[in-house]
PDB file of N, CA and C in Angstrom:
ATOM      1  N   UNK A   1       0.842  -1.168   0.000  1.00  0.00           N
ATOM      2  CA  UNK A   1       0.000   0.000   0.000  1.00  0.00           C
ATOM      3  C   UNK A   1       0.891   1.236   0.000  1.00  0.00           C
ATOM      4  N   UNK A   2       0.484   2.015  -0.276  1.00  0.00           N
ATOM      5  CA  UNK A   2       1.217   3.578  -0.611  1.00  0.00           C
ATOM      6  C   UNK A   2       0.594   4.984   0.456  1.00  0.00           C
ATOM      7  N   UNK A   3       1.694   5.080   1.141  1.00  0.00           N
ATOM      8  CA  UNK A   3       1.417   6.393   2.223  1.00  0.00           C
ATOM      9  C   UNK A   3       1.865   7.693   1.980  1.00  0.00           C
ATOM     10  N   UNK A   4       2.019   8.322   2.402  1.00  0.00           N
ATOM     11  CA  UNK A   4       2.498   9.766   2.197  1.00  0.00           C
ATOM     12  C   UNK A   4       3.271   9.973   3.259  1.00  0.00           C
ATOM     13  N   UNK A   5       5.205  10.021   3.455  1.00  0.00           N
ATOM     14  CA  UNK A   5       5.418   9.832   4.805  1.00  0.00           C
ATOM     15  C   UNK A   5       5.992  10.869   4.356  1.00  0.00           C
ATOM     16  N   UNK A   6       6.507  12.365   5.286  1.00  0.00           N
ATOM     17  CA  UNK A   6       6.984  13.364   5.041  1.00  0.00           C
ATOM     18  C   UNK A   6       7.136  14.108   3.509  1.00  0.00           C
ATOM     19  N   UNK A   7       5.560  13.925   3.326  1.00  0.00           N
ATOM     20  CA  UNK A   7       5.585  14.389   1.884  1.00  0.00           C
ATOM     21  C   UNK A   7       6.234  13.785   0.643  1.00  0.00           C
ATOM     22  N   UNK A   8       6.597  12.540   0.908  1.00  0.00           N
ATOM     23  CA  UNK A   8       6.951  12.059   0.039  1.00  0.00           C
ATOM     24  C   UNK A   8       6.177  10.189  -0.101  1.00  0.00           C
ATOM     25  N   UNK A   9       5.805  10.121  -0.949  1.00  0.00           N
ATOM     26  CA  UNK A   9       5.327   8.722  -1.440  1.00  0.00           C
ATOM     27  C   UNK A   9       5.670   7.401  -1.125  1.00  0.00           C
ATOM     28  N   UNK A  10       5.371   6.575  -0.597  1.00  0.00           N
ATOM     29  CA  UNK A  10       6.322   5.306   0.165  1.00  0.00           C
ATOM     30  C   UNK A  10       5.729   3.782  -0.167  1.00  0.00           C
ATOM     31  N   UNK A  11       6.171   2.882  -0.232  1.00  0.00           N
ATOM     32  CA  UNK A  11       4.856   1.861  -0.114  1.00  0.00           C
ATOM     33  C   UNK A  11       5.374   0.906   1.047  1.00  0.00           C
ATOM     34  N   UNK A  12       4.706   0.364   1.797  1.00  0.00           N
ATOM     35  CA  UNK A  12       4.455  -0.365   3.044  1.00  0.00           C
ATOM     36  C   UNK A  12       3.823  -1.333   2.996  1.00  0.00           C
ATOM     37  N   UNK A  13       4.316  -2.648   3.405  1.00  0.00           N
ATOM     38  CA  UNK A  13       3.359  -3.676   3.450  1.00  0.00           C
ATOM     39  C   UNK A  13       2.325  -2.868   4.325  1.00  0.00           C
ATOM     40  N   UNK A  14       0.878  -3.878   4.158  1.00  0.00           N
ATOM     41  CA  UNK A  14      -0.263  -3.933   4.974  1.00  0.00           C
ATOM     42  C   UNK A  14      -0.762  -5.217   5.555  1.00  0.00           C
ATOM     43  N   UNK A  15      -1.505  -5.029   6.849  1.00  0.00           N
ATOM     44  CA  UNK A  15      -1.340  -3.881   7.555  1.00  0.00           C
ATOM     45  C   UNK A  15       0.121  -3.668   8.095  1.00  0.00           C
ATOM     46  N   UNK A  16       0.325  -2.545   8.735  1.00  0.00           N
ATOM     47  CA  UNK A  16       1.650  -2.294   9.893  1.00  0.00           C
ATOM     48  C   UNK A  16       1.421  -1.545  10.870  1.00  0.00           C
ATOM     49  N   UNK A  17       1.488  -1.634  12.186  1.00  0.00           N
ATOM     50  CA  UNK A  17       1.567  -0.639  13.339  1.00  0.00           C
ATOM     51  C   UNK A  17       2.771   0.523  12.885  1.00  0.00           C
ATOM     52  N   UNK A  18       2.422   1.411  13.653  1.00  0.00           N
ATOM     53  CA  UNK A  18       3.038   2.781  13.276  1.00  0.00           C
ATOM     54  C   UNK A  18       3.940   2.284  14.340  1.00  0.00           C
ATOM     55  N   UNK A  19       4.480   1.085  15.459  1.00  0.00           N
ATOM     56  CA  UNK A  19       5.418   0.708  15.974  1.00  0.00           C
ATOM     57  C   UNK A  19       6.448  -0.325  14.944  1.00  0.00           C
ATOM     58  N   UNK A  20       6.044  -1.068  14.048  1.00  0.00           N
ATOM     59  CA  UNK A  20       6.791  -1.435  13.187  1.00  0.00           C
ATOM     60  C   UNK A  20       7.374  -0.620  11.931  1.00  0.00           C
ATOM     61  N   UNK A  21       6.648   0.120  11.725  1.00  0.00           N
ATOM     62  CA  UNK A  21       7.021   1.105  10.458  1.00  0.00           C
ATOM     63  C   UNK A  21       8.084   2.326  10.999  1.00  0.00           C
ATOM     64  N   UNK A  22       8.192   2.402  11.917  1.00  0.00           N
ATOM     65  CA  UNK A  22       9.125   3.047  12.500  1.00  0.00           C
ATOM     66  C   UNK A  22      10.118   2.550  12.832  1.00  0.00           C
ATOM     67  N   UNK A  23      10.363   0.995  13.362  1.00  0.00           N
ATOM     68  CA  UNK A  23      11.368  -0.306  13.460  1.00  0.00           C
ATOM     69  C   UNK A  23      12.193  -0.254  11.999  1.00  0.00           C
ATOM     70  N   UNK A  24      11.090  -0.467  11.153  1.00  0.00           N
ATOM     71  CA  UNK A  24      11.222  -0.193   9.475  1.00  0.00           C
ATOM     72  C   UNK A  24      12.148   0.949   8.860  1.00  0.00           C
ATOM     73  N   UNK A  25      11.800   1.836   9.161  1.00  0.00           N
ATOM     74  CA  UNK A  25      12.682   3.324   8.829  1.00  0.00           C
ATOM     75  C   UNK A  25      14.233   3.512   9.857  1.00  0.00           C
ATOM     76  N   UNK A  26      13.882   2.789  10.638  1.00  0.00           N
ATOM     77  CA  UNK A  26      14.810   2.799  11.755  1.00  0.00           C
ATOM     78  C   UNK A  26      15.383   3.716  12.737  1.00  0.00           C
ATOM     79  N   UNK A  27      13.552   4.180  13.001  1.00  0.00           N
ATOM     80  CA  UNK A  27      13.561   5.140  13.928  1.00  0.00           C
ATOM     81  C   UNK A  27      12.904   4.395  15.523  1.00  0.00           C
ATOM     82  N   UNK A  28      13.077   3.271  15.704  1.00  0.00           N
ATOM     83  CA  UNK A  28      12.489   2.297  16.995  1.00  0.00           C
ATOM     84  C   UNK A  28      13.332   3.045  18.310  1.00  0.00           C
ATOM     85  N   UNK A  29      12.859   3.191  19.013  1.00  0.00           N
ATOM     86  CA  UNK A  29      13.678   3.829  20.258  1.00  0.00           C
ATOM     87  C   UNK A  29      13.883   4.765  20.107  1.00  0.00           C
ATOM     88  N   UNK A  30      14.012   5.900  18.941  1.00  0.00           N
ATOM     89  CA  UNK A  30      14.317   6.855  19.003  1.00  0.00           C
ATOM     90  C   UNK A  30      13.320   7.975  19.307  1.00  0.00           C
ATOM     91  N   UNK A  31      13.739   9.536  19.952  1.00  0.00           N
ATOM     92  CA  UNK A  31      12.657  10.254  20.317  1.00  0.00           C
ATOM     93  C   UNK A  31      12.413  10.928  18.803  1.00  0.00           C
ATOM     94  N   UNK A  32      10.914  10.638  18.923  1.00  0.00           N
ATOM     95  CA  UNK A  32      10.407  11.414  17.320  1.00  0.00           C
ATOM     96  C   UNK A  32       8.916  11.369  17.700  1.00  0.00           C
ATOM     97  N   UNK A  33       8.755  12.783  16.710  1.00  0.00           N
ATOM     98  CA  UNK A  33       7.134  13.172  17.043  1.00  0.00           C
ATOM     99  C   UNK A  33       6.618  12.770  16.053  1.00  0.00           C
ATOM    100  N   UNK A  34       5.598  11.777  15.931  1.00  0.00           N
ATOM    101  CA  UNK A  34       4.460  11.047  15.104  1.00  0.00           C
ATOM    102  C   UNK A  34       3.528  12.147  14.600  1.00  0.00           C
ATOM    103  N   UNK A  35       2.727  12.361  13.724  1.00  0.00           N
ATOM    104  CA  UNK A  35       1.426  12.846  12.930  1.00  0.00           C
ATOM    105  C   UNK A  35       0.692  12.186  12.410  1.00  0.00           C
ATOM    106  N   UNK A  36      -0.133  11.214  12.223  1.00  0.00           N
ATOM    107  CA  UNK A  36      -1.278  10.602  11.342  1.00  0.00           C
ATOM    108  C   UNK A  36      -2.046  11.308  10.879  1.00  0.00           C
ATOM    109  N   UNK A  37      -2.184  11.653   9.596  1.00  0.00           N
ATOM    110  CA  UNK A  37      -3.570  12.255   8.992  1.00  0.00           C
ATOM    111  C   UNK A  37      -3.957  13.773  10.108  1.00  0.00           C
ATOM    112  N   UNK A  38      -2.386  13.902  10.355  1.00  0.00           N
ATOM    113  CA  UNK A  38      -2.907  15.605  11.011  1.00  0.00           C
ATOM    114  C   UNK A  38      -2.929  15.503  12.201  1.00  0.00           C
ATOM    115  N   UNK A  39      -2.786  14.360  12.646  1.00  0.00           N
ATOM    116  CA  UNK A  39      -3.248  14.138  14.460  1.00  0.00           C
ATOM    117  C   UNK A  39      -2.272  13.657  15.145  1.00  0.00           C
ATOM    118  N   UNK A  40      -1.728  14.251  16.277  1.00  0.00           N
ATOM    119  CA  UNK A  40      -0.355  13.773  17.344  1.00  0.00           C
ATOM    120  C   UNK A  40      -0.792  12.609  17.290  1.00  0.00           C
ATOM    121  N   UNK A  41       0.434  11.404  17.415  1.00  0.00           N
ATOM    122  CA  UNK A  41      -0.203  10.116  18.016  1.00  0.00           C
ATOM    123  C   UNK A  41       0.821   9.865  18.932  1.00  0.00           C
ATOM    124  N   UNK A  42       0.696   9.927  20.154  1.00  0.00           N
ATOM    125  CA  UNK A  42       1.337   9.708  21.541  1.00  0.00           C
ATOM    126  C   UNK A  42       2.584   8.320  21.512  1.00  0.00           C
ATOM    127  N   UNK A  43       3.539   8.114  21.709  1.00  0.00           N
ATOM    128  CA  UNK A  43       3.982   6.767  21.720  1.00  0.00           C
ATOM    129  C   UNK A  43       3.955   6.270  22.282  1.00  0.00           C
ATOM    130  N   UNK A  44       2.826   6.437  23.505  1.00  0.00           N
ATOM    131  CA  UNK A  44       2.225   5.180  24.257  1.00  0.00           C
ATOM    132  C   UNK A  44       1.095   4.190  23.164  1.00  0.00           C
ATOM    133  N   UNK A  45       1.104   4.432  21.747  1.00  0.00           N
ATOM    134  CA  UNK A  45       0.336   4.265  21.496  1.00  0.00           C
ATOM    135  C   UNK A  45       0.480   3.506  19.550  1.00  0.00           C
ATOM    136  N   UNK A  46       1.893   3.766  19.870  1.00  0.00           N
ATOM    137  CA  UNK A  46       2.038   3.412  18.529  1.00  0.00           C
ATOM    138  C   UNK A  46       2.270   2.398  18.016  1.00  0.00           C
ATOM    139  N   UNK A  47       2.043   1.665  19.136  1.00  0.00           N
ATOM    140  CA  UNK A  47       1.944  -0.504  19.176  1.00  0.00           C
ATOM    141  C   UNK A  47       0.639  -0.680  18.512  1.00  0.00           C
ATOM    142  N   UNK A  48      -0.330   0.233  18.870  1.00  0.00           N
ATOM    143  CA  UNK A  48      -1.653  -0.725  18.562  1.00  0.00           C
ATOM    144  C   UNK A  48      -2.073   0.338  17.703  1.00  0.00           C
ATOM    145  N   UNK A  49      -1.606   1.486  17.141  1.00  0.00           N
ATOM    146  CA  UNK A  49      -2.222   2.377  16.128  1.00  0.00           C
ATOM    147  C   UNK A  49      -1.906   1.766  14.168  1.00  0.00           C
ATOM    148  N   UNK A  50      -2.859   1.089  13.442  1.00  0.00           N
ATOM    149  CA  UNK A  50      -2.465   0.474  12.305  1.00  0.00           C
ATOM    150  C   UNK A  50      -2.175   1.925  11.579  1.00  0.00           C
ATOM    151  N   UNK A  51      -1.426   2.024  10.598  1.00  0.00           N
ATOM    152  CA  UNK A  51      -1.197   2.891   9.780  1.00  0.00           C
ATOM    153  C   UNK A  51      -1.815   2.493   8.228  1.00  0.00           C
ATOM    154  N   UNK A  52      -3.120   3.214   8.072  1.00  0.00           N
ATOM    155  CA  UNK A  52      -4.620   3.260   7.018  1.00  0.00           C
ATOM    156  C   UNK A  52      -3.581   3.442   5.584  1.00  0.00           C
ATOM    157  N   UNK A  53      -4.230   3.186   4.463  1.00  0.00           N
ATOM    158  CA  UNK A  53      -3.618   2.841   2.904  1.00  0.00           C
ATOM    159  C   UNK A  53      -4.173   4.665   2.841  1.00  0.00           C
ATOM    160  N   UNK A  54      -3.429   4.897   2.329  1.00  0.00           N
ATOM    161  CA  UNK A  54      -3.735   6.463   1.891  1.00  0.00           C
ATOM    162  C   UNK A  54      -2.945   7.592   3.001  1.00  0.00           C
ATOM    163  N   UNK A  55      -2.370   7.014   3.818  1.00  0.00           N
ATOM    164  CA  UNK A  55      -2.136   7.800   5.342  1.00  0.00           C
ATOM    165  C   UNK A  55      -0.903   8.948   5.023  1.00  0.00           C
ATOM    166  N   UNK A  56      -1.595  10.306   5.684  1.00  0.00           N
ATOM    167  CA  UNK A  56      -0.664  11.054   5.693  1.00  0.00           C
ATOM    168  C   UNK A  56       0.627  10.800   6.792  1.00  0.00           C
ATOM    169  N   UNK A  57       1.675  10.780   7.202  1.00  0.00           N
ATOM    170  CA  UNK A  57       2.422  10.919   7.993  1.00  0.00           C
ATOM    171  C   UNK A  57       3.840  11.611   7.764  1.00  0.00           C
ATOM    172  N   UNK A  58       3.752  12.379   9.125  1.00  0.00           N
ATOM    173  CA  UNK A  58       5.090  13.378   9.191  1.00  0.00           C
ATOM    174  C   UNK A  58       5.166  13.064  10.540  1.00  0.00           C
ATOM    175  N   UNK A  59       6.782  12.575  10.446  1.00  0.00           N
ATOM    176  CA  UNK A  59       7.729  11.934  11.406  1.00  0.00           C
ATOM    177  C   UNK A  59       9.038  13.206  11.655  1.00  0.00           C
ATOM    178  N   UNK A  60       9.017  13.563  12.702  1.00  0.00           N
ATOM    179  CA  UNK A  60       9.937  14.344  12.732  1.00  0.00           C
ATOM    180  C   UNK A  60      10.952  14.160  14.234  1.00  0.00           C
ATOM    181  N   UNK A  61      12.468  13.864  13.681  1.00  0.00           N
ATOM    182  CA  UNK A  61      13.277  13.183  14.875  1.00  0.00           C
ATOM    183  C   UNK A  61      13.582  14.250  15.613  1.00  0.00           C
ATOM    184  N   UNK A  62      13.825  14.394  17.283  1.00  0.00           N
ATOM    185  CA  UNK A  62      14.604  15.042  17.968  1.00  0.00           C
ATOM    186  C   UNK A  62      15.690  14.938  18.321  1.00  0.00           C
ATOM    187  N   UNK A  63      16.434  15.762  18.267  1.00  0.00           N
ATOM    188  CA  UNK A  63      17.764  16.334  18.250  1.00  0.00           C
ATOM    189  C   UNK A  63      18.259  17.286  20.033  1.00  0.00           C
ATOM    190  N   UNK A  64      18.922  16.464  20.623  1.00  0.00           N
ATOM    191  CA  UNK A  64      19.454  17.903  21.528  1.00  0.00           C
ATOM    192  C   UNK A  64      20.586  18.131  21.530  1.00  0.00           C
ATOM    193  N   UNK A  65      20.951  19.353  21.948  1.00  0.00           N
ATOM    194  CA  UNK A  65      22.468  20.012  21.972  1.00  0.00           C
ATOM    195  C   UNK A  65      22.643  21.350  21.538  1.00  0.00           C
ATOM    196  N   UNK A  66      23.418  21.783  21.141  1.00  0.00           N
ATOM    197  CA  UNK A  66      23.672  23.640  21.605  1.00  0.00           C
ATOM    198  C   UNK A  66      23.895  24.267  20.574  1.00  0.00           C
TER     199      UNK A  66
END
């Protein structure tokens, strides 16, 4: 299936938790702020949230330091 992940076009098996698709990109453990279709999705939550065929997502990693 084909998503929209930071504005750019992707295809993803289906289904996938937005906890594997992130394993996938190889952002697992790392601190990053999720968006679905416009909407925060908490990462208490991104085990059981499926990521929909058409899905917008913007993933954006955090960074600290000076």
């Amino acid at each position: 299936m084909i998503i929209t992940l930071n504005g750019t076009p992707h295809e993803i098996p289906a289904p996938v938790t937005l906890a594997a698709l992130l394993e996938t990109l190889g952002l697992a453990g790392r601190p990053v702020v999720v968006e679905l279709n416009e909407v925060a999705v908490l990462p208490r939550d991104y085990s059981t949230t499926t990521v929909p065929a058409d899905a917008r997502l913007e993933v954006v990693t955090l960074a600290a330091g000076g």
